[in-house]
C-alpha atoms as a PDB file:
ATOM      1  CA  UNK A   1      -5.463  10.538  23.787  1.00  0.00           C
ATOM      2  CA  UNK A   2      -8.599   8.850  22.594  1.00  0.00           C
ATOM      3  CA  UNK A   3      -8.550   5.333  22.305  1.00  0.00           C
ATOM      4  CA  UNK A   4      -8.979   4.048  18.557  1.00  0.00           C
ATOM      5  CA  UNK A   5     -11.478   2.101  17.808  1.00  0.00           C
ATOM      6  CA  UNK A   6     -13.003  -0.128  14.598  1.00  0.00           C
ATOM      7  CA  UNK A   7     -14.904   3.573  13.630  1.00  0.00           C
ATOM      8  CA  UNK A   8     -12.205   5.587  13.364  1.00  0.00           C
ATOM      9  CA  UNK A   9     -10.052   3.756  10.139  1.00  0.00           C
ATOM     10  CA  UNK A  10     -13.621   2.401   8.913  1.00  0.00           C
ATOM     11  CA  UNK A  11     -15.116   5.818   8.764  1.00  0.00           C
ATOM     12  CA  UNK A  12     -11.755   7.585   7.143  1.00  0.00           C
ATOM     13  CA  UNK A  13     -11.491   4.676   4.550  1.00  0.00           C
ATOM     14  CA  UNK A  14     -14.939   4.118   3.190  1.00  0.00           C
ATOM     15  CA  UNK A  15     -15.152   8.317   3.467  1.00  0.00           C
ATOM     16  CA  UNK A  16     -12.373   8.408   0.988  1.00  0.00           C
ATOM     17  CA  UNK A  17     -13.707   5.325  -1.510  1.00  0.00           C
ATOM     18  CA  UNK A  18     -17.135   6.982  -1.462  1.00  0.00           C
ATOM     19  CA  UNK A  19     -15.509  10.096  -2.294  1.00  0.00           C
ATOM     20  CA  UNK A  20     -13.563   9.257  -5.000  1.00  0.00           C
ATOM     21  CA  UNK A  21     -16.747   7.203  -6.630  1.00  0.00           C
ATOM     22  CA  UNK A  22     -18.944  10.528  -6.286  1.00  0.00           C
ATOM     23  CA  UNK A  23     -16.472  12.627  -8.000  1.00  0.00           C
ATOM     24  CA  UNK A  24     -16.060   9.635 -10.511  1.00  0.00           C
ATOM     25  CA  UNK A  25     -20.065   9.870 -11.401  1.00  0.00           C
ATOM     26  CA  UNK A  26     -19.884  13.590 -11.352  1.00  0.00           C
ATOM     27  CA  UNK A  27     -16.694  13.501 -13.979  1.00  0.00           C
ATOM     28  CA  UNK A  28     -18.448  11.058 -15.702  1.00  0.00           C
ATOM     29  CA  UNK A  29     -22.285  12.845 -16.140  1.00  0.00           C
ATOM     30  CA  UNK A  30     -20.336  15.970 -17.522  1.00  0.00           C
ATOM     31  CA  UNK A  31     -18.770  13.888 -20.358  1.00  0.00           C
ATOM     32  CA  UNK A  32     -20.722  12.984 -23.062  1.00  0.00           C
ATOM     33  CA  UNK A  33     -18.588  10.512 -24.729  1.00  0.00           C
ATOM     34  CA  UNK A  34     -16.326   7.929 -23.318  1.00  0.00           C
ATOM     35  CA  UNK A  35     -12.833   9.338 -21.904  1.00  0.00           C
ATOM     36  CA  UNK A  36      -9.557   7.115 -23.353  1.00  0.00           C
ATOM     37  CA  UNK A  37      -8.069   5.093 -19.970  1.00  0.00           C
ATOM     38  CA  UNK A  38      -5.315   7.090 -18.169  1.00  0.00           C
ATOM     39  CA  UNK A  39      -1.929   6.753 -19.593  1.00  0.00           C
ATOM     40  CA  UNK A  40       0.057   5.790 -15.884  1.00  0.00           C
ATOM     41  CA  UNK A  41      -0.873   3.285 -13.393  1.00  0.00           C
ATOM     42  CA  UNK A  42      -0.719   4.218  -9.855  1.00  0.00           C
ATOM     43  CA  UNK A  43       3.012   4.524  -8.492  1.00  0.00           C
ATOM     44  CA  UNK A  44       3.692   6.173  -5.274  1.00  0.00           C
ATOM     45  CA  UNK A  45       7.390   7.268  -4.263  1.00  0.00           C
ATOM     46  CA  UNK A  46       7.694  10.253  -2.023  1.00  0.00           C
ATOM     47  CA  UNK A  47      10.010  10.904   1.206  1.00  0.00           C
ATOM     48  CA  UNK A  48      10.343   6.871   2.591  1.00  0.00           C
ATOM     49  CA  UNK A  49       6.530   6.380   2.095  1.00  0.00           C
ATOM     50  CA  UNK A  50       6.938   4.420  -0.525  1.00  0.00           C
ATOM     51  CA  UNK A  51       4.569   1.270  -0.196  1.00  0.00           C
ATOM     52  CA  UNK A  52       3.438  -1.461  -2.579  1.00  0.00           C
ATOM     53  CA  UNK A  53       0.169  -2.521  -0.694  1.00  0.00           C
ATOM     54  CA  UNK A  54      -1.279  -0.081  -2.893  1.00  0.00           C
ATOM     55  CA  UNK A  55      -0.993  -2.337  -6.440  1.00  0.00           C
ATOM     56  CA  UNK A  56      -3.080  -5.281  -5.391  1.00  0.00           C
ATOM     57  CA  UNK A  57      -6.032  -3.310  -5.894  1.00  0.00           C
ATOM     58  CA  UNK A  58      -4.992  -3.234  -9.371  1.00  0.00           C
ATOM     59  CA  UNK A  59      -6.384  -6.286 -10.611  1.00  0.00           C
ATOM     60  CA  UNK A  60      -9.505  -6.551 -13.061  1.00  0.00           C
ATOM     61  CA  UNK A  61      -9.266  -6.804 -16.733  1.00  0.00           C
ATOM     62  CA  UNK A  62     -10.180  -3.377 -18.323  1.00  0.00           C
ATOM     63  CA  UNK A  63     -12.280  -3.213 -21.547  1.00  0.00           C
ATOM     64  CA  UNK A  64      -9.368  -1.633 -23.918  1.00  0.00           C
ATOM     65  CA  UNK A  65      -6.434  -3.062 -22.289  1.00  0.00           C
ATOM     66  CA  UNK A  66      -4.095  -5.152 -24.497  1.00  0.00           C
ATOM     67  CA  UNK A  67      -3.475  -8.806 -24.179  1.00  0.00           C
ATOM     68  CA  UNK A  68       0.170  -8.734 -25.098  1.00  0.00           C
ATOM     69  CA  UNK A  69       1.823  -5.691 -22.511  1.00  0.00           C
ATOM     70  CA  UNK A  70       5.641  -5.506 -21.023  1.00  0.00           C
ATOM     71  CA  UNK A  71       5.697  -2.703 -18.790  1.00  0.00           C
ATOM     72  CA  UNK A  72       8.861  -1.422 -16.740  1.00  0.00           C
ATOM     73  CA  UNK A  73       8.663   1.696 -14.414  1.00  0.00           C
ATOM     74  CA  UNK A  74      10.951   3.504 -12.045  1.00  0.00           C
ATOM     75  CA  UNK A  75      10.606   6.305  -9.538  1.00  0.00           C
ATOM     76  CA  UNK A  76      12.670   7.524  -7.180  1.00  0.00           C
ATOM     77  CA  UNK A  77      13.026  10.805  -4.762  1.00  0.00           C
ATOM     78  CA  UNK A  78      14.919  12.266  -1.986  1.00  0.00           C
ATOM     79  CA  UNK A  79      14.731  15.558   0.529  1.00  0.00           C
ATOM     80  CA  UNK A  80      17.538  16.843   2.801  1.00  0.00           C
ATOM     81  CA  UNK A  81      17.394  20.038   4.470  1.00  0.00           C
ATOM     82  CA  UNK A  82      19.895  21.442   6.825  1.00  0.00           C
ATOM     83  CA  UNK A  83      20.338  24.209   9.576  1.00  0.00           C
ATOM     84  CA  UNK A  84      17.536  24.411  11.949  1.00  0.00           C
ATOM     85  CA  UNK A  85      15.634  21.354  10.869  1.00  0.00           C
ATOM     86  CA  UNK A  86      17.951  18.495   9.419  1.00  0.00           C
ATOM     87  CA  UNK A  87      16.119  16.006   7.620  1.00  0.00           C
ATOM     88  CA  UNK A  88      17.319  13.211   5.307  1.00  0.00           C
ATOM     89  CA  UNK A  89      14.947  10.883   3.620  1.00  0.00           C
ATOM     90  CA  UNK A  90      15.412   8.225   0.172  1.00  0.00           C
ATOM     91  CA  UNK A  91      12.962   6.419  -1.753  1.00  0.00           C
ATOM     92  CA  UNK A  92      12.702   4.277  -4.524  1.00  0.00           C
ATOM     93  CA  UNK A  93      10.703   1.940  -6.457  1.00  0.00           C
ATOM     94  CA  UNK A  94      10.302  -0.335  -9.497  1.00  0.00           C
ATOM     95  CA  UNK A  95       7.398  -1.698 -10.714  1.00  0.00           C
ATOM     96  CA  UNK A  96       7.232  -4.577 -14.017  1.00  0.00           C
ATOM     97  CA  UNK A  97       3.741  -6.031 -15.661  1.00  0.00           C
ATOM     98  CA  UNK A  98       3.803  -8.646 -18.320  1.00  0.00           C
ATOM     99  CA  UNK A  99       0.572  -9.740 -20.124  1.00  0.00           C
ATOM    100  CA  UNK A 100      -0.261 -12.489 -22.415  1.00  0.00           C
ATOM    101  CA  UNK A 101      -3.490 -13.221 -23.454  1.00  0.00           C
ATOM    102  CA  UNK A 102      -5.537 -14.272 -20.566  1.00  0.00           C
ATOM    103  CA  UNK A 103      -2.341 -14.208 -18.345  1.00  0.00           C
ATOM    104  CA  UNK A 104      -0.388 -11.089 -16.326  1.00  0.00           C
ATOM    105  CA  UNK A 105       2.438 -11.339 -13.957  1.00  0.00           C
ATOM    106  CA  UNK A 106       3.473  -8.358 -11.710  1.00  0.00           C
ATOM    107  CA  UNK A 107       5.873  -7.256  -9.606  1.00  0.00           C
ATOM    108  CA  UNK A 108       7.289  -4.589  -7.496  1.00  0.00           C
ATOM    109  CA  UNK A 109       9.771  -3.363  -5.085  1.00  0.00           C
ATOM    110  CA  UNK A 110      10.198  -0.552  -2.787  1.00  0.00           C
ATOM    111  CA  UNK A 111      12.581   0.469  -0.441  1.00  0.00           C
ATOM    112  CA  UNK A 112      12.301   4.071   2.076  1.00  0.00           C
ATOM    113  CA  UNK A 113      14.622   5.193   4.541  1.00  0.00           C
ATOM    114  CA  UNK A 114      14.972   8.116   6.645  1.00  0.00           C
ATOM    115  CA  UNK A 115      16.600  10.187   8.719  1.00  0.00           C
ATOM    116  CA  UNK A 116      16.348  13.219  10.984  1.00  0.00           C
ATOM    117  CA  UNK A 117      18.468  15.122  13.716  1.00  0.00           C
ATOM    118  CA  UNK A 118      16.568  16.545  16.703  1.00  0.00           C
ATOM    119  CA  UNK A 119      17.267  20.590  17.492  1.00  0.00           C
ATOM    120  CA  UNK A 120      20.478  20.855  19.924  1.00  0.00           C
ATOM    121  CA  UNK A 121      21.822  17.123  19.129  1.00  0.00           C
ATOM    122  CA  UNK A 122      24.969  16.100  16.670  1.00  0.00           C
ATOM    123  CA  UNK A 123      23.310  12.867  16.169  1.00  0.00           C
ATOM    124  CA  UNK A 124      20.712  11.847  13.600  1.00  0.00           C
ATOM    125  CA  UNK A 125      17.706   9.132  14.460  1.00  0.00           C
ATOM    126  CA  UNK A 126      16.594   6.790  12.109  1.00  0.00           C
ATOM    127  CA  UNK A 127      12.896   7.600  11.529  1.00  0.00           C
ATOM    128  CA  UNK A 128      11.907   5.361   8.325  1.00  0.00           C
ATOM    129  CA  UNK A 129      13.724   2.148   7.141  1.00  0.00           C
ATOM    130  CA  UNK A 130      12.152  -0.767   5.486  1.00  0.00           C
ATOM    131  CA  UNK A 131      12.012  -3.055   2.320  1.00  0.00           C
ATOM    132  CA  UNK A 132       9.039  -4.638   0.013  1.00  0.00           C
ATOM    133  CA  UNK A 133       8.122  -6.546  -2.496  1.00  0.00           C
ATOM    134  CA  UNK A 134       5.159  -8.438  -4.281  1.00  0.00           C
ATOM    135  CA  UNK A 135       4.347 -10.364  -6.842  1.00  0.00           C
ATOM    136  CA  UNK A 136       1.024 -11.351  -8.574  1.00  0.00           C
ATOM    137  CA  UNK A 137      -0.434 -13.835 -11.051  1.00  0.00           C
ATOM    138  CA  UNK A 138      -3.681 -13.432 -12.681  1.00  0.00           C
ATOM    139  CA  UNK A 139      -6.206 -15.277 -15.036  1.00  0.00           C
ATOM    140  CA  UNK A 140      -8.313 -13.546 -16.822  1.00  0.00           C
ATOM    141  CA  UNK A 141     -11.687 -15.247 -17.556  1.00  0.00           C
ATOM    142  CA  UNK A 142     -14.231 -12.045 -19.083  1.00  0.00           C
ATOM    143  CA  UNK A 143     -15.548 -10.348 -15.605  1.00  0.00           C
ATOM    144  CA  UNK A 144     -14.070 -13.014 -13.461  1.00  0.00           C
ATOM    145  CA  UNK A 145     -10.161 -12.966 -11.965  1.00  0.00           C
ATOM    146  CA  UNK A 146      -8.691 -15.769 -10.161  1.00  0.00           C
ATOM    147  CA  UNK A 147      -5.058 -14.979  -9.111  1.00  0.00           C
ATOM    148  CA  UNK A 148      -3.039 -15.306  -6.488  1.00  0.00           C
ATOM    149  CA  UNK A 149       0.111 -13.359  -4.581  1.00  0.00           C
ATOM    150  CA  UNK A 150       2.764 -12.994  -2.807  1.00  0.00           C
ATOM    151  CA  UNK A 151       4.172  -9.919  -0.320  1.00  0.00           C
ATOM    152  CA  UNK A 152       7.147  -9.388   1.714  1.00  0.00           C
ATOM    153  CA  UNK A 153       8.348  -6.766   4.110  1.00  0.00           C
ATOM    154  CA  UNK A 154      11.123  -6.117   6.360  1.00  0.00           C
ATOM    155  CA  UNK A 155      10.190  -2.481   8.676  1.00  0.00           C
ATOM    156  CA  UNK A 156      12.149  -1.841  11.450  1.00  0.00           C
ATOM    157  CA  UNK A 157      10.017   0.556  12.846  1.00  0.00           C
ATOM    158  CA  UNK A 158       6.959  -1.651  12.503  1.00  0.00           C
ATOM    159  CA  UNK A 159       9.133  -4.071  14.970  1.00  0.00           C
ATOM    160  CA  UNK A 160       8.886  -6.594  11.540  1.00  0.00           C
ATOM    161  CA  UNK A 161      12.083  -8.693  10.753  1.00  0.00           C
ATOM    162  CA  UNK A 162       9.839 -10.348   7.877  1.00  0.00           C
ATOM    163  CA  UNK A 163       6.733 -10.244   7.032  1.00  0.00           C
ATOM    164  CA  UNK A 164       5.271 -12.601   4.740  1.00  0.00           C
ATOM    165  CA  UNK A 165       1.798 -12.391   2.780  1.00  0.00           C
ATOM    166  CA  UNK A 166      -0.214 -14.960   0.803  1.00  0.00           C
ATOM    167  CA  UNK A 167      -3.323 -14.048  -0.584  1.00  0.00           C
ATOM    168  CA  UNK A 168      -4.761 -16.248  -3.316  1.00  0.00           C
ATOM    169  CA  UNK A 169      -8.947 -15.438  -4.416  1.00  0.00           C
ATOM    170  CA  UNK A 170     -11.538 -14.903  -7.298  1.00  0.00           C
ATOM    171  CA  UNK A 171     -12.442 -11.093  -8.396  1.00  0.00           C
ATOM    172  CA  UNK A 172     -15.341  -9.599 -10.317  1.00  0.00           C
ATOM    173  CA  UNK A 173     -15.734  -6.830 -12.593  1.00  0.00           C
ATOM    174  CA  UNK A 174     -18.920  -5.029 -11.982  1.00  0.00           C
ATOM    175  CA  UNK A 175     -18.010  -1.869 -14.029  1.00  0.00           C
ATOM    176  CA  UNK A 176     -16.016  -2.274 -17.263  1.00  0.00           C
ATOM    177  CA  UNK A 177     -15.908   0.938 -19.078  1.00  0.00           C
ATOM    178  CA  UNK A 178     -12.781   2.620 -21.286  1.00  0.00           C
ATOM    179  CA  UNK A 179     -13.493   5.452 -18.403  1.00  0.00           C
ATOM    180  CA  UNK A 180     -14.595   3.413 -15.072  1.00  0.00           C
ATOM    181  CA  UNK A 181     -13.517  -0.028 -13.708  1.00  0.00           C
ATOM    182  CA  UNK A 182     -14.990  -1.475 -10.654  1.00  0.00           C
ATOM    183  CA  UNK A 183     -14.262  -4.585  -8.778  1.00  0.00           C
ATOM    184  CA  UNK A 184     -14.726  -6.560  -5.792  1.00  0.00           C
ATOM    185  CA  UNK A 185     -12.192  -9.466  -4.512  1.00  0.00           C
ATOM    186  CA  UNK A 186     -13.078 -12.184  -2.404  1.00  0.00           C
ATOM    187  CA  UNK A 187     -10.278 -14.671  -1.010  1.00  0.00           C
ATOM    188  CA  UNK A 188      -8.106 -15.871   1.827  1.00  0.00           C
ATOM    189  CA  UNK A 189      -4.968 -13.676   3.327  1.00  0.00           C
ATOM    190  CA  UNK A 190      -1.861 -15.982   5.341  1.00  0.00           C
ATOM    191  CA  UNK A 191      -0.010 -13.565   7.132  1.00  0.00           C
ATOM    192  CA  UNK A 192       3.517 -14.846   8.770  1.00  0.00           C
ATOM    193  CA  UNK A 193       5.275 -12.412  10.977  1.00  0.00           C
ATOM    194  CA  UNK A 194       8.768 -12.742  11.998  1.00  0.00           C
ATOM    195  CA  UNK A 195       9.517 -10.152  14.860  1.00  0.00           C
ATOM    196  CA  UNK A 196      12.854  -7.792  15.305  1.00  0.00           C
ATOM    197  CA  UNK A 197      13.697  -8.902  19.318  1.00  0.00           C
ATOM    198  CA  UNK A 198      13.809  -5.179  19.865  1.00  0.00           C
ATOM    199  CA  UNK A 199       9.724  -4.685  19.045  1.00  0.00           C
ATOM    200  CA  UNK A 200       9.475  -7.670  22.027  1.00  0.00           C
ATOM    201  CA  UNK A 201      10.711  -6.239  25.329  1.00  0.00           C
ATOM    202  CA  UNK A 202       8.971  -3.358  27.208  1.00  0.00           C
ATOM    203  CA  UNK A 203       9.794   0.032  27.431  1.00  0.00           C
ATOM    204  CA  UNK A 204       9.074   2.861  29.994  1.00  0.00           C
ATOM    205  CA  UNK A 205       8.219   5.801  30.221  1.00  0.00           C
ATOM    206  CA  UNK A 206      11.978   7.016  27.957  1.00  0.00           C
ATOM    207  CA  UNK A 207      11.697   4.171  25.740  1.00  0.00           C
ATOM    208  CA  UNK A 208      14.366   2.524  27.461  1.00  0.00           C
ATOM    209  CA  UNK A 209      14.366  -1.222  27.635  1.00  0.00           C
ATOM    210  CA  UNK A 210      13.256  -2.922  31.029  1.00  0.00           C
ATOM    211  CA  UNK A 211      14.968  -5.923  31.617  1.00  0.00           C
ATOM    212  CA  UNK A 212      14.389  -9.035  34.438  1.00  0.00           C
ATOM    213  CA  UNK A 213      16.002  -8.542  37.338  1.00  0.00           C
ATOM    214  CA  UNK A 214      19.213 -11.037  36.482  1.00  0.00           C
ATOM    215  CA  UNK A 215      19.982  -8.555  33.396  1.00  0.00           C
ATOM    216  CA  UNK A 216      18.257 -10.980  30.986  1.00  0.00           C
ATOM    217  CA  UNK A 217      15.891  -9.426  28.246  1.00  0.00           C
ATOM    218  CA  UNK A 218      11.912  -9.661  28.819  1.00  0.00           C
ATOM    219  CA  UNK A 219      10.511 -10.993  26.138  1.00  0.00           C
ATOM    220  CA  UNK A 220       6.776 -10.203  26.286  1.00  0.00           C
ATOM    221  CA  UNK A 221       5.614 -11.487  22.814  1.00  0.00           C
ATOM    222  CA  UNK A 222       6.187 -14.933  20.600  1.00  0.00           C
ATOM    223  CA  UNK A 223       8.967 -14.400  18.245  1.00  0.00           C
ATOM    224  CA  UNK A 224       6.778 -15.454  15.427  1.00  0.00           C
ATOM    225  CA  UNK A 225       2.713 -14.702  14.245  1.00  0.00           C
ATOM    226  CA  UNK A 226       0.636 -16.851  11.836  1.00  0.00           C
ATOM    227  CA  UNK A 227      -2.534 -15.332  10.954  1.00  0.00           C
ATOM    228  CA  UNK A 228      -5.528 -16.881   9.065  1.00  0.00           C
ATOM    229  CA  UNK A 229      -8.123 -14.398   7.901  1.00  0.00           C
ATOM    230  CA  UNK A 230     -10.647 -13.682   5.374  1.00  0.00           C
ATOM    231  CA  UNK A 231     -10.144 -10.755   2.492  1.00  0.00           C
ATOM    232  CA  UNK A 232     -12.514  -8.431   0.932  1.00  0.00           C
ATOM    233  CA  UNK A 233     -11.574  -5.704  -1.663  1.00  0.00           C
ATOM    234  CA  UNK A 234     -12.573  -2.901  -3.722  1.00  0.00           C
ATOM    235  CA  UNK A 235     -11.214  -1.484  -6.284  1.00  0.00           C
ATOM    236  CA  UNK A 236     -11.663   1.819  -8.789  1.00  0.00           C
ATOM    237  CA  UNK A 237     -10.764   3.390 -11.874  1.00  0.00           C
ATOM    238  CA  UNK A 238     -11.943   6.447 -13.374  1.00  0.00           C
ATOM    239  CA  UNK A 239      -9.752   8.783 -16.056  1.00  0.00           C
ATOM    240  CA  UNK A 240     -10.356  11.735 -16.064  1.00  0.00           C
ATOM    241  CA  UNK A 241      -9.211  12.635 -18.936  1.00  0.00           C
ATOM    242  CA  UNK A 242      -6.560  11.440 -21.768  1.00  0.00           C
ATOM    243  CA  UNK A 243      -4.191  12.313 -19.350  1.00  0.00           C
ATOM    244  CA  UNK A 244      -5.259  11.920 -15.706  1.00  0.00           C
ATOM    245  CA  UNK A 245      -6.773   9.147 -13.676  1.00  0.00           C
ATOM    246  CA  UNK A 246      -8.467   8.896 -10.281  1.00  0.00           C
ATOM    247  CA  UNK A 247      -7.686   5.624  -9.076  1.00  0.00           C
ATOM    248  CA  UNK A 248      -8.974   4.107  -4.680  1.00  0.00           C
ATOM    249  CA  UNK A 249      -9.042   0.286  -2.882  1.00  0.00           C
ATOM    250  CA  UNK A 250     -10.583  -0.149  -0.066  1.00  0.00           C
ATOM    251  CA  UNK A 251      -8.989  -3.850   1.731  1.00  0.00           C
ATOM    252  CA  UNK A 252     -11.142  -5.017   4.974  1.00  0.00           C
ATOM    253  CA  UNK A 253      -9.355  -8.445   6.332  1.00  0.00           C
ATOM    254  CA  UNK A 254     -10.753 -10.222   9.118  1.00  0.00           C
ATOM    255  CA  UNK A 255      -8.826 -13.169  11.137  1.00  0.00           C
ATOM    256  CA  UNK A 256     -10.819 -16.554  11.324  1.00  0.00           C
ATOM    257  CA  UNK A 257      -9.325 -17.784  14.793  1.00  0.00           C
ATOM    258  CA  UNK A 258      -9.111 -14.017  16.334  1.00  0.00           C
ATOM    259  CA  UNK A 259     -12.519 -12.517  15.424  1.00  0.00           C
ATOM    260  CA  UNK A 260     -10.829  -9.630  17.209  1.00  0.00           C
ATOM    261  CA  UNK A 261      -7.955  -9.163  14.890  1.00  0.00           C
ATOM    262  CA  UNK A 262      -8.677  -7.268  11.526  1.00  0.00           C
ATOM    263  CA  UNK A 263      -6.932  -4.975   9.148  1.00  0.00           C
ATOM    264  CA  UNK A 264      -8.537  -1.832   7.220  1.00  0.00           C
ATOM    265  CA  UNK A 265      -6.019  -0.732   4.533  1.00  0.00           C
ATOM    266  CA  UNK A 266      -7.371   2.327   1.903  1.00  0.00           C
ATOM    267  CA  UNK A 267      -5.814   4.181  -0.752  1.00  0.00           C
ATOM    268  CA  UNK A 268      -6.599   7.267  -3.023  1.00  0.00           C
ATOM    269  CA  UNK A 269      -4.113   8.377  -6.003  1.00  0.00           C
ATOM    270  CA  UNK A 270      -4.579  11.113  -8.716  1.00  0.00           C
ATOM    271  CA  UNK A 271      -2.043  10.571 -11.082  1.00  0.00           C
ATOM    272  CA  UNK A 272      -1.315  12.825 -14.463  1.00  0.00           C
ATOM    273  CA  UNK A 273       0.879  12.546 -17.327  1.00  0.00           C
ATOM    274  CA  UNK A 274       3.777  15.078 -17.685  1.00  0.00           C
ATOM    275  CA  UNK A 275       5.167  13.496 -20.897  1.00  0.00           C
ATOM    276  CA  UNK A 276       5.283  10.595 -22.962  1.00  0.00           C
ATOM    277  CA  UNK A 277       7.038   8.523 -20.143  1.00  0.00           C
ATOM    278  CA  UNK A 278       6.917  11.140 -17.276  1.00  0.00           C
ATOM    279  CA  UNK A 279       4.005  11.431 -14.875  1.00  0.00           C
ATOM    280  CA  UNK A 280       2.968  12.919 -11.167  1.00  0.00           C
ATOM    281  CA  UNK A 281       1.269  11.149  -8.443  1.00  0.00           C
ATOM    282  CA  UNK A 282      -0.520  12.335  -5.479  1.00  0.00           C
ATOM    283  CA  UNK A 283      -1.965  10.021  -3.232  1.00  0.00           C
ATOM    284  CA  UNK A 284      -2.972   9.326   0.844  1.00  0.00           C
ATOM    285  CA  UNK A 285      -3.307   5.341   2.078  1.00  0.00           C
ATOM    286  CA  UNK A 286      -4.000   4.426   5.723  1.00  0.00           C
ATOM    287  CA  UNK A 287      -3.201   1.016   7.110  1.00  0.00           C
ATOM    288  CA  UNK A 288      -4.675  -0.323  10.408  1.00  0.00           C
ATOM    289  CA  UNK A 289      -4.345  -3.121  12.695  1.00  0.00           C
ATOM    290  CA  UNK A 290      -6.092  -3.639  15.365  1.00  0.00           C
ATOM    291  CA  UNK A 291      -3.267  -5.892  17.334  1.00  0.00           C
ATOM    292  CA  UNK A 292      -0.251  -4.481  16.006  1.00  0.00           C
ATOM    293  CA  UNK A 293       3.382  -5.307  17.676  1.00  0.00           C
ATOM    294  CA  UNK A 294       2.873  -3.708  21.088  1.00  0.00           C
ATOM    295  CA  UNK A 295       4.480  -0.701  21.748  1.00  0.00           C
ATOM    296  CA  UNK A 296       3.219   0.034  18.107  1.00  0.00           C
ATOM    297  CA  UNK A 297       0.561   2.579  16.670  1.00  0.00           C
ATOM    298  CA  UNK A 298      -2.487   0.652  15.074  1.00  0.00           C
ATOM    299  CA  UNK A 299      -3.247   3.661  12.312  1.00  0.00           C
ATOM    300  CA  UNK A 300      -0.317   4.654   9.985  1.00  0.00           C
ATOM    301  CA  UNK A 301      -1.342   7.540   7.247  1.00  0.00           C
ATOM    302  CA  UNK A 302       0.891   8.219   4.067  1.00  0.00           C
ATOM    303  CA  UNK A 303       0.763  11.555   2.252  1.00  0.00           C
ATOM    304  CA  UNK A 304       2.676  10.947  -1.258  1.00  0.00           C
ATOM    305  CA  UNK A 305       3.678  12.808  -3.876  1.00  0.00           C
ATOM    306  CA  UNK A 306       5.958  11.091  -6.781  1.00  0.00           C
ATOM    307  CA  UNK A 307       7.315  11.594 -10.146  1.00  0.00           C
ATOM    308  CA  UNK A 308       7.259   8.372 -12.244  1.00  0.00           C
ATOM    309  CA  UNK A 309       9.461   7.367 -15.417  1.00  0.00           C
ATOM    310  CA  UNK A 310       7.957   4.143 -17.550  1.00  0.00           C
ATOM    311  CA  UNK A 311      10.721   2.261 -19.556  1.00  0.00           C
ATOM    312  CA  UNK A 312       8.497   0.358 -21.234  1.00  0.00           C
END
């Protein structure tokens, strides 16, 4: 294979964001009047792809948005198919925003897990299992943002017994329309890593564990990760129509001690309204690393389709 490099995520990200703003203008230029804000934010559930990441690109003040909100939403989903391909996979998530004036809380949690059973075995293998959850303040001052938040995540199969996520900054609305919001985000990212002692020890060549020569594990990395870096966002907004809304973030962070270590995360939804409370999402995110656990891939892609319920 290859090897990946910087180009590769860079290239499929900003391809995406670019994409979504040219079909924005396009959508926009046919319309001659302004187009009422979409009626659901974007919610992802689909088979254990769930992932939060995703809402702290939501974060400017829009034009026509209400300074007293309480919003509550669920989604949830499932596949299992049997015979010749056995396949089990669960995901859920729940998502809450509360707005007062010039202040809005959020938060969310997700959880995906998965299963599958390889052709001529009795035995299923865990494929997807992991937990999340954020929360965010903001504080709203016209075209200017200063918040701060908060992420966890425990992913087995991202070797991660914790993860923890800090990223306080300042954001600025460059487009505030009823029809388009744009926004950039400038701040600081702490990123704590707690590892599984699995994701640790080397494997060969059948994934089994090598071990020292007295039987004792190997353990090739630090149990633990602190990582300072810089953060730079994009965010945008475009409905559609009454009913649907193209929404994209584009997240670039770069470590301060490890020029070397940086993360590309992107994200592209299209969500439209079913019903009153009832919507579908479709939506694609990539996350990279370039120094992920070893052992580990440094691109993950997520293909997501959801239905979403609001409460509230």
């Amino acid at each position: 294979m290859e090897p990946m490099n910087m180009r590769t995520p860079l290239r499929l990200s900003i391809s995406l964001f670019a994409a979504c703003l040219a079909l924005g203008a396009s959508s926009q230029a046919l319309a001659q009047q302004e187009i009422p804000k979409g009626t659901q934010a974007q919610s992802k559930a689909t088979t254990g792809t769930t992932d939060i990441n995703t809402d702290k690109f939501q974060t400017a003040e829009k034009a026509d948005e209400s300074k007293d909100a309480t919003e509550l939403s669920l989604s949830a989903g499932g596949l299992q198919s049997t015979g010749n391909a056995r396949l089990l996979a669960l995901t859920s998530a729940t998502k809450f925003r509360l707005r007062r004036d010039d202040h809005q809380f959020r938060a969310a949690l997700a959880g995906n897990y998965a299963q599958n059973t390889p052709a001529g075995q009795d035995k299923a293998e865990e494929s997807v299992r992991n937990i999340q959850g954020l929360t965010r303040y903001d504080y709203f001052l016209g075209d200017v943002t200063l918040f701060t938040s908060a992420q966890g995540r425990h992913d087995k199969f991202q070797g991660l017994a914790f993860r923890l996520q800090v990223d306080p900054g300042v954001g600025y609305t460059i487009i505030n329309k009823k029809a388009q919001l744009l926004s950039i985000e400038l701040g600081y990212d702490l990123l704590h890593d707690i590892r599984l002692d699995d994701a640790r020890v080397p494997l060969d060549a059948n994934k089994n564990e090598i071990r020292n020569p007295d039987g004792s594990r190997n353990f090739i990395t630090p149990k633990t990760r602190t990582v300072h870096s810089g953060r730079l966002a994009v965010s945008y907004e475009h409905a559609l129509s009454e009913t649907s809304k193209l929404t994209a973030g584009l997240e670039f962070l770069q470590g301060l001690s490890d020029t070397k270590l940086y993360r590309l995360n992107g994200d592209v939804a299209l969500t439209t309204k079913i019903f009153d409370a009832l919507a579908i999402s479709f939506s694609f995110s990539n996350r990279y690393e370039s120094k992920p656990v070893p052992g580990k891939e440094k691109l993950d892609t997520i293909s997501a389709v959801s239905l979403v319920y609001t409460f509230l």
